[in-house]
Protein backbone atom coordinates (compact mmCIF):
# COMPACT_ATOMS: atom_id res chain seq x y z
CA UNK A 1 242.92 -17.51 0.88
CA UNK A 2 246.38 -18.93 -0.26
CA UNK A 3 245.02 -19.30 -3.84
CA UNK A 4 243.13 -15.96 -4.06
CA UNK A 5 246.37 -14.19 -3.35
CA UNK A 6 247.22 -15.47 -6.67
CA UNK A 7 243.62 -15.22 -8.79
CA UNK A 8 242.49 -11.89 -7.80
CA UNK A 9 240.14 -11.45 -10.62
CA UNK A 10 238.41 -14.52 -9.22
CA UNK A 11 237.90 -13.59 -5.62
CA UNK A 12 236.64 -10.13 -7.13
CA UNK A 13 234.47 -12.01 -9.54
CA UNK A 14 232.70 -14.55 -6.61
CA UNK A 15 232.87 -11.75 -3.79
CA UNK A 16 230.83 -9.55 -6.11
CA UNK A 17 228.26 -11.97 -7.64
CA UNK A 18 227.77 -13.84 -4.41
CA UNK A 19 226.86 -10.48 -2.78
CA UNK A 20 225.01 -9.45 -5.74
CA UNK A 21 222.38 -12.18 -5.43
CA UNK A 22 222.42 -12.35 -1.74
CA UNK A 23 221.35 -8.39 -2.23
CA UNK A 24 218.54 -9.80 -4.62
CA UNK A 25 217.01 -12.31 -2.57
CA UNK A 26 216.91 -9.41 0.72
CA UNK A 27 215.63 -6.87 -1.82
CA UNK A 28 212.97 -8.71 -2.97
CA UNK A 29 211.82 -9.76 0.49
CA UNK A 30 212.06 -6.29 1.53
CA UNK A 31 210.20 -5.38 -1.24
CA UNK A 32 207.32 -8.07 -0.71
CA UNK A 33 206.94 -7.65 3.06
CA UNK A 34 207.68 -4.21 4.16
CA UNK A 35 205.16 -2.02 1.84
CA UNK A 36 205.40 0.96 4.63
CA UNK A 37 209.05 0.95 5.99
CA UNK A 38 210.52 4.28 5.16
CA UNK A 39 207.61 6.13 3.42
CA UNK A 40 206.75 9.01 5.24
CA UNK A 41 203.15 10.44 5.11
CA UNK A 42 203.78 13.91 5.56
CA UNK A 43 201.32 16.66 3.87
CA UNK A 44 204.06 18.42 2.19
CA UNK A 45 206.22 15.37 1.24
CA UNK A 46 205.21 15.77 -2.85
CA UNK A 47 206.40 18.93 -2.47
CA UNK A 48 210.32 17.87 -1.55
CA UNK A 49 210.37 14.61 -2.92
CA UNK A 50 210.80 14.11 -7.08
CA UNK A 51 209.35 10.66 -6.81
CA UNK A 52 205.41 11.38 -7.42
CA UNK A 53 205.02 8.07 -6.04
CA UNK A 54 205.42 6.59 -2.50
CA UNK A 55 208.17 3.74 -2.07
CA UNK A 56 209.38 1.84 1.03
CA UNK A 57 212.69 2.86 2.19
CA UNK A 58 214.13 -0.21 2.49
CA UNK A 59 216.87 -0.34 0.64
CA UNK A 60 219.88 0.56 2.99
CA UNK A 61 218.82 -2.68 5.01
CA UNK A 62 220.14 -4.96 2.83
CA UNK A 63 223.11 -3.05 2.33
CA UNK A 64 223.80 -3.18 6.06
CA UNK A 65 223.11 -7.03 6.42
CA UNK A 66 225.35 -7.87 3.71
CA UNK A 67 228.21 -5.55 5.31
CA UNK A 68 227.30 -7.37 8.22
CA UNK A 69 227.96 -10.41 6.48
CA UNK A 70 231.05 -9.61 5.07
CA UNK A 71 232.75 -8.14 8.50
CA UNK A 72 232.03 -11.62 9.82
CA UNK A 73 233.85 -13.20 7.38
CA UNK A 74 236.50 -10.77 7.23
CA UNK A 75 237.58 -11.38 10.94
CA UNK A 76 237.89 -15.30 10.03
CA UNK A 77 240.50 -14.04 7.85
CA UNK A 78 243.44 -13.68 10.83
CA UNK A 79 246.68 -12.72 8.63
CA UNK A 80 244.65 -9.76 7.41
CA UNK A 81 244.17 -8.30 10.83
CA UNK A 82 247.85 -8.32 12.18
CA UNK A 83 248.49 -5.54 14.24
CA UNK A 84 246.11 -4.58 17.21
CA UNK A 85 246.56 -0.63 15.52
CA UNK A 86 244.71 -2.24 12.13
CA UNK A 87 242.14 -3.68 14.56
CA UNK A 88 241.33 -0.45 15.78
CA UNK A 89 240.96 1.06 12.69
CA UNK A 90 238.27 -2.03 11.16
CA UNK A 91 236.85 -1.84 14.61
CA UNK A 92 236.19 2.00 14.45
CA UNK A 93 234.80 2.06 10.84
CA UNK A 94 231.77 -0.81 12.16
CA UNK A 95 231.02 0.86 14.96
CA UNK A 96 230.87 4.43 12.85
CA UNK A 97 228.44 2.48 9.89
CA UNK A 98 226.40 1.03 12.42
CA UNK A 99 225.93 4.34 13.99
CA UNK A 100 224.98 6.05 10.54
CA UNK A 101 222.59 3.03 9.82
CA UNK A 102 220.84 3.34 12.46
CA UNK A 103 220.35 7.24 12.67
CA UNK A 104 219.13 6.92 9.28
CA UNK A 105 216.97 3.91 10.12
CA UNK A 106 215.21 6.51 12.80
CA UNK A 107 214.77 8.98 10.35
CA UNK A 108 212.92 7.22 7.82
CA UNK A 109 210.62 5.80 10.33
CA UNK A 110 210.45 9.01 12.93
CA UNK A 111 211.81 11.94 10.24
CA UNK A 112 214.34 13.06 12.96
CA UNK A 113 215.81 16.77 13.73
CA UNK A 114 218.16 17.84 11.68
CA UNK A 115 220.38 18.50 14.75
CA UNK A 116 220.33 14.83 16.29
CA UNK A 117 221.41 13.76 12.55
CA UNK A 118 223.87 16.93 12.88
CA UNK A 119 224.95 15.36 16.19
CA UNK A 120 225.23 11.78 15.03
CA UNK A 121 227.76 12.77 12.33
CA UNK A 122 230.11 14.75 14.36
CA UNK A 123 230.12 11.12 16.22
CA UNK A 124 230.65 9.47 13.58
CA UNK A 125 233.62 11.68 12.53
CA UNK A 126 235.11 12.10 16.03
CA UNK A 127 235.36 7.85 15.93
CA UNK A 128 236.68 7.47 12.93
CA UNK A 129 239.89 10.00 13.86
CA UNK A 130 240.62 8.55 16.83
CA UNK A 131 240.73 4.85 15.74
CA UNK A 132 243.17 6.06 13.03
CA UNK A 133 241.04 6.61 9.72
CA UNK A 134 241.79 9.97 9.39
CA UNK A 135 243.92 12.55 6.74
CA UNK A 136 247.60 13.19 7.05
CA UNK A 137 247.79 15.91 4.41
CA UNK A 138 249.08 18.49 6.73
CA UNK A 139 252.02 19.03 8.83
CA UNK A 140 249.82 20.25 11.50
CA UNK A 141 247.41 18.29 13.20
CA UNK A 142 245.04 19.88 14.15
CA UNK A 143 244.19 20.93 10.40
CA UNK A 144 243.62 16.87 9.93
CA UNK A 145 241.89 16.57 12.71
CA UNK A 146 239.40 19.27 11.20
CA UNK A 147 239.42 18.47 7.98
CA UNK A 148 238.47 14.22 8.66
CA UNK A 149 235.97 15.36 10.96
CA UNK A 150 234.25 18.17 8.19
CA UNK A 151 234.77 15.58 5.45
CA UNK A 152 232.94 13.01 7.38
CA UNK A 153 229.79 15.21 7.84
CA UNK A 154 230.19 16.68 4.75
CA UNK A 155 230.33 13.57 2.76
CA UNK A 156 227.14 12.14 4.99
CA UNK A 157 225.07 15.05 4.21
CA UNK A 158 226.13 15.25 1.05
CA UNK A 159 225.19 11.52 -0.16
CA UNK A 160 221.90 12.25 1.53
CA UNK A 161 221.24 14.69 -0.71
CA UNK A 162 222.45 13.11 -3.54
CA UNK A 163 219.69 10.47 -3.42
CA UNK A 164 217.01 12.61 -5.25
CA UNK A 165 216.34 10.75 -8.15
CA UNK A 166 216.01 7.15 -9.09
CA UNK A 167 219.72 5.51 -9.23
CA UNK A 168 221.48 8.16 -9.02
CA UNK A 169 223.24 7.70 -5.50
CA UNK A 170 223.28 4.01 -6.62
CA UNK A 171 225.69 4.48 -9.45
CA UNK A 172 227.75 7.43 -7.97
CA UNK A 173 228.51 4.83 -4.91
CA UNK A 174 229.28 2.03 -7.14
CA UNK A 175 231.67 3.97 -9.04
CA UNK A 176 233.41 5.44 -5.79
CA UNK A 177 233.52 1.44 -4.93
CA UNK A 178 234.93 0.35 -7.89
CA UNK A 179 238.13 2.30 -7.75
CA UNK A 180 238.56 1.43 -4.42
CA UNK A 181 238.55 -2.20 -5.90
CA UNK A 182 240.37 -1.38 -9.25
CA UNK A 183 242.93 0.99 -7.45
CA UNK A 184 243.78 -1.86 -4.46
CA UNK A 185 243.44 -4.82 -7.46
CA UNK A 186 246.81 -2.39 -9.15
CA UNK A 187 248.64 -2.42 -5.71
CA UNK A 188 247.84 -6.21 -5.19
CA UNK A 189 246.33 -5.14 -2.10
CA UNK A 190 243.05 -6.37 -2.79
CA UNK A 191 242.82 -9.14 0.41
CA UNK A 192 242.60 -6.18 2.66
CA UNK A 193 239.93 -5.28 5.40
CA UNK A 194 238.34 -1.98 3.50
CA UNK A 195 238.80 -3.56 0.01
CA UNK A 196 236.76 -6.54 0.77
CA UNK A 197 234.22 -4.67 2.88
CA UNK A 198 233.79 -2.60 -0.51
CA UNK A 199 233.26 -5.69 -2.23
CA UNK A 200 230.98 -6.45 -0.04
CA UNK A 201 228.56 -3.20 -0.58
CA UNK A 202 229.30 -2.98 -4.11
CA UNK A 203 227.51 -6.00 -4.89
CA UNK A 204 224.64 -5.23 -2.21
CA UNK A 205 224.57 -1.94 -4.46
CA UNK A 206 224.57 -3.61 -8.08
CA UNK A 207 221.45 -5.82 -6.68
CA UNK A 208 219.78 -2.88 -5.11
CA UNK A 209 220.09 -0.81 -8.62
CA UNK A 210 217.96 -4.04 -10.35
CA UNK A 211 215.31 -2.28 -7.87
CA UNK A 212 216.35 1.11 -8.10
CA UNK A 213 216.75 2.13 -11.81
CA UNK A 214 214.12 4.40 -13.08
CA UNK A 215 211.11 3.93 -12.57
CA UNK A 216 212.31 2.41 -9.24
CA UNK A 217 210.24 -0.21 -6.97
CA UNK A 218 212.60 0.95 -3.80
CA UNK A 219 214.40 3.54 -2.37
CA UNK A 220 217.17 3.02 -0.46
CA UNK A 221 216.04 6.10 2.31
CA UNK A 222 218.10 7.51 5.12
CA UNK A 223 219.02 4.11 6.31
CA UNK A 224 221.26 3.69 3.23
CA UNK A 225 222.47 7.15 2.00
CA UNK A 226 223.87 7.70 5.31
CA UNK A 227 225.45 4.26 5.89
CA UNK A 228 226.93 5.12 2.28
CA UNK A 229 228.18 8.10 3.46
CA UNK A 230 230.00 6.95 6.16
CA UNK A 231 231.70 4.12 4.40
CA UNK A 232 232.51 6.43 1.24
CA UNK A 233 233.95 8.86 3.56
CA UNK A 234 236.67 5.91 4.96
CA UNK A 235 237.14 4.93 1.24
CA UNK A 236 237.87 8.72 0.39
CA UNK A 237 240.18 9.06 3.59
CA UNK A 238 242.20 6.02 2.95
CA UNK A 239 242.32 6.52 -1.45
CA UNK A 240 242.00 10.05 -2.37
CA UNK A 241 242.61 11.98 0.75
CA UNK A 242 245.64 10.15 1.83
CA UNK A 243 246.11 8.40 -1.66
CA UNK A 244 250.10 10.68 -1.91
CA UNK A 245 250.87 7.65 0.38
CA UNK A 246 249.56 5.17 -2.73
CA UNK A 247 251.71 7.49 -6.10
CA UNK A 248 253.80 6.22 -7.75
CA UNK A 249 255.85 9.19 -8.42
CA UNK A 250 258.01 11.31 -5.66
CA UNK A 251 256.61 14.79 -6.62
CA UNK A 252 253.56 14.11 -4.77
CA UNK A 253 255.25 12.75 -1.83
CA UNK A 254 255.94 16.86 -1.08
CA UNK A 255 252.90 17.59 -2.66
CA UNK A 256 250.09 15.35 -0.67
CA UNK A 257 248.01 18.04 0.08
CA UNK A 258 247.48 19.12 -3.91
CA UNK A 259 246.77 15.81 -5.12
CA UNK A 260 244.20 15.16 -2.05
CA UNK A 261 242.35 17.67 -3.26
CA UNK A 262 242.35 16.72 -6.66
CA UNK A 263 241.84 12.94 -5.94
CA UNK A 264 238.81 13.79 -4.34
CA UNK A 265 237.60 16.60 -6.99
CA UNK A 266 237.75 13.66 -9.57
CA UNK A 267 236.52 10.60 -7.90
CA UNK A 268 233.78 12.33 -5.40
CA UNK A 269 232.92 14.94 -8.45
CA UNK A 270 229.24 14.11 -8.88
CA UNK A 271 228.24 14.65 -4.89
CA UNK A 272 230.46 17.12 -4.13
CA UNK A 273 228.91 19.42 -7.19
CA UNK A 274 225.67 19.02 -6.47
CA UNK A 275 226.14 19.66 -2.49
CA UNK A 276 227.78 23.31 -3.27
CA UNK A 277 225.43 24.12 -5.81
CA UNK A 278 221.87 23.10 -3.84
CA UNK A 279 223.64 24.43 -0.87
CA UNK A 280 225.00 28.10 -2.66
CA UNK A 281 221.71 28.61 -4.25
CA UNK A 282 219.57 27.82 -1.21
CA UNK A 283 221.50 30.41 0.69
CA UNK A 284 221.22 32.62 -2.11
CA UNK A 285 217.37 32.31 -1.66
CA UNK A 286 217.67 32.81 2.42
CA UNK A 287 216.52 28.70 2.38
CA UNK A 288 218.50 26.26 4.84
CA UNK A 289 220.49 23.95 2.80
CA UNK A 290 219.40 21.08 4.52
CA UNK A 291 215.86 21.05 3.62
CA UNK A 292 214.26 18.79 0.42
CA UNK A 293 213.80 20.17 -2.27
CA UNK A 294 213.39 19.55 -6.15
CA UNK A 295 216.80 22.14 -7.36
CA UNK A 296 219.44 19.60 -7.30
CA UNK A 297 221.36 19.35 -10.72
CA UNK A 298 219.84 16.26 -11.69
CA UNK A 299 216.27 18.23 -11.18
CA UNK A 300 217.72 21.12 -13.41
CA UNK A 301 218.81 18.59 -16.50
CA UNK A 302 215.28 17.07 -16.28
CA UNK A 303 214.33 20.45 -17.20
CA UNK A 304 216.50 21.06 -19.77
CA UNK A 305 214.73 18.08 -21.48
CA UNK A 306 216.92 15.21 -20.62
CA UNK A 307 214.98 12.29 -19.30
CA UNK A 308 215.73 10.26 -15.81
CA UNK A 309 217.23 7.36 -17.57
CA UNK A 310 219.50 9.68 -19.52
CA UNK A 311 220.56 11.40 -16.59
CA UNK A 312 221.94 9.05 -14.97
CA UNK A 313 223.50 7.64 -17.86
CA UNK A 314 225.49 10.95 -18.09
CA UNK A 315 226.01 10.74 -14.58
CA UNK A 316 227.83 7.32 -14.87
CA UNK A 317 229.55 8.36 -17.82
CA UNK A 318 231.34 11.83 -15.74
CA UNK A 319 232.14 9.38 -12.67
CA UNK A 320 234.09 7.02 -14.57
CA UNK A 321 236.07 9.57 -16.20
CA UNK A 322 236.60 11.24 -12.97
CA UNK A 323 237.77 7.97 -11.39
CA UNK A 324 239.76 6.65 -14.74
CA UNK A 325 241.65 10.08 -14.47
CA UNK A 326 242.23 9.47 -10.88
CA UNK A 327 243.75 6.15 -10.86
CA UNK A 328 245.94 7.05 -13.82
CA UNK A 329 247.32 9.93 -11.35
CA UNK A 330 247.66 8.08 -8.64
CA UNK A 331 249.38 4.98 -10.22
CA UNK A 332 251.04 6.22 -13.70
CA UNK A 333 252.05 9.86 -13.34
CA UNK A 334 252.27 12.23 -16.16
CA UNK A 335 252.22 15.91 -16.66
CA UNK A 336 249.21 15.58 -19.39
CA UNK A 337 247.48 13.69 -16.46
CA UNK A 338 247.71 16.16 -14.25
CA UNK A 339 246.30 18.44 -16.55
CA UNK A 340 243.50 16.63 -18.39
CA UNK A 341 242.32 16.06 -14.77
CA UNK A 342 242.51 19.88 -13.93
CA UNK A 343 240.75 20.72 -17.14
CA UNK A 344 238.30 18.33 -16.66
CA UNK A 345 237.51 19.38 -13.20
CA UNK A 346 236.99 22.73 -14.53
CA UNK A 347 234.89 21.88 -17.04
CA UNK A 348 232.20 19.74 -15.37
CA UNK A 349 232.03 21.75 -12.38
CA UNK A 350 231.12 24.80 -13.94
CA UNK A 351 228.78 22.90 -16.65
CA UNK A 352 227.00 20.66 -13.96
């Protein structure tokens, strides 16, 4: 690991296309033997689902194997791991994505309650804050303690809910990934436990998209969005919630709480917007937010004329601006930053 210390591009560049065909060869296995995984044969399913057509689920299981794969080979690494308190913290974000793997493995082959999955997610949240992943925006605790534990749900649900069209959750996650990777790559920080883990699923994501992208021949189900969620919700903790920790400038030092918020608006902008708009309107209509259904904004652009492909072109196109203005807050401060990031905030909220 001695010489990847000093090539980081490299280890990037073999972590990611190693994974990448490893998520291939599962995918297409997946794809061959497990016709049935994951599709559910309700009566009313065509009426939540945009997909007119049935695919297996199976997606989030090769995402999960190949995290598996990558844990293993993370704890061969020892000098990453020194201090029993960073133990605790690897150890709690496992046992929290194994948890959300397999409640969304049970859903997509039992359809759940919405309260066990409800349930599940308060675990998961609960774990992560008391092995040490949590946000220390606030002076007061028990406002972090809250807020980690509503973020964690929140984000969950949200990614869920996100995955209503083909690629769409695909690309939002692999752009969350990839400034995780580009903003740790900056800080030469890279040959760390939750950088390499996102390594890991971002090339278990780009192989999954080769399956995904419209029209798709997979879906990634429960099983993934939720193992997504809970491993996008320790990448937002550790880089945009807590990222004051990572500026390189003093004013946000007294300022963490401001530029968590805005980290977050920028580089979570795609699920976050859709979550309060389904869930606003849905309310609106005396609906439960948490039930399927085909009003999501992607659904809404469709019907403005714009066609799947091009949606989540656009899509990928307002996450990587999001993220690009993020990492140019977080690591080279300036005042037309700060407001080109407000502005654009602004803009695509209200126009998404």
């Amino acid at each position: 690991m001695t010489y990847f210390q000093n090539n980081n591009l490299l280890f990037i560049v073999i972590s990611i296309g190693i994974t990448f065909i490893l998520s291939l060869v599962f995918n297409s296995i997946l794809l061959k033997f497990s016709q049935t995984l994951g599709v559910r044969q309700q009566i009313n399913t065509k009426d939540i689902r945009w997909s007119p057509s049935v695919r297996p689920s199976v997606g989030g299981i090769s995402f999960f194997v190949i995290f598996l794969i990558t844990f293993i080979i993370l704890n061969f690494i020892d000098h990453l791991l020194p201090l029993d308190y960073e133990n605790l913290k690897i150890v709690g974000v496992f046992v929290v994505c194994t948890i959300a793997f397999l409640m969304g493995l049970a859903d997509d082959a039992y359809n759940t309650q919405p309260l066990l999955k409800f349930i599940t997610q308060l675990i998961c949240g609960l774990v992560l804050y008391f092995t040490g992943t949590k946000i220390n925006i606030f002076t007061n605790e028990g406002l972090n303690f809250g807020l980690t534990v509503f973020w964690v749900i929140g984000l969950m649900n949200s990614i869920n809910m996100l995955d209503n069209m083909d690629g769409i959750t695909t690309i939002v996650s692999i752009l969350i990934l990839f400034f995780v990777i580009a903003l740790n790559l900056n800080l030469n920080m890279i040959l760390s436990p939750i950088p390499i883990l996102s390594l890991g699923i971002l090339g278990s994501l780009l192989g999954f998209l080769v399956y995904n992208w419209h029209p798709a021949k997979m879906f990634m189900g429960d099983t993934g969005s939720q193992f997504l969620g809970a491993f996008l919700s320790v990448a937002g903790i550790d880089y945009c919630w807590n990222s004051f920790s990572l500026a390189n400038n003093s004013w946000f030092s007294v300022n963490p709480v401001f530029l968590g918020f805005l980290s977050i608006a920028l580089v979570f902008i795609l699920p976050i917007t859709d979550t309060v708009t389904v869930s606003i309107n849905r309310l609106r209509r005396g609906q439960s937010p948490f039930v399927g259904g085909k009003d999501h904004t992607t659904h809404h652009l469709f019907f403005k004329g714009i066609t799947e492909k091009r949606i989540a072109i656009l899509f990928f196109g307002i996450g990587l601006t999001g993220l690009s203005l993020a990492l140019n807050l977080i690591l080279n401060y300036q005042t037309v930053w700060l407001v080109i990031s407000i502005i654009f905030c602004a803009i695509s909220y209200l126009y998404i």
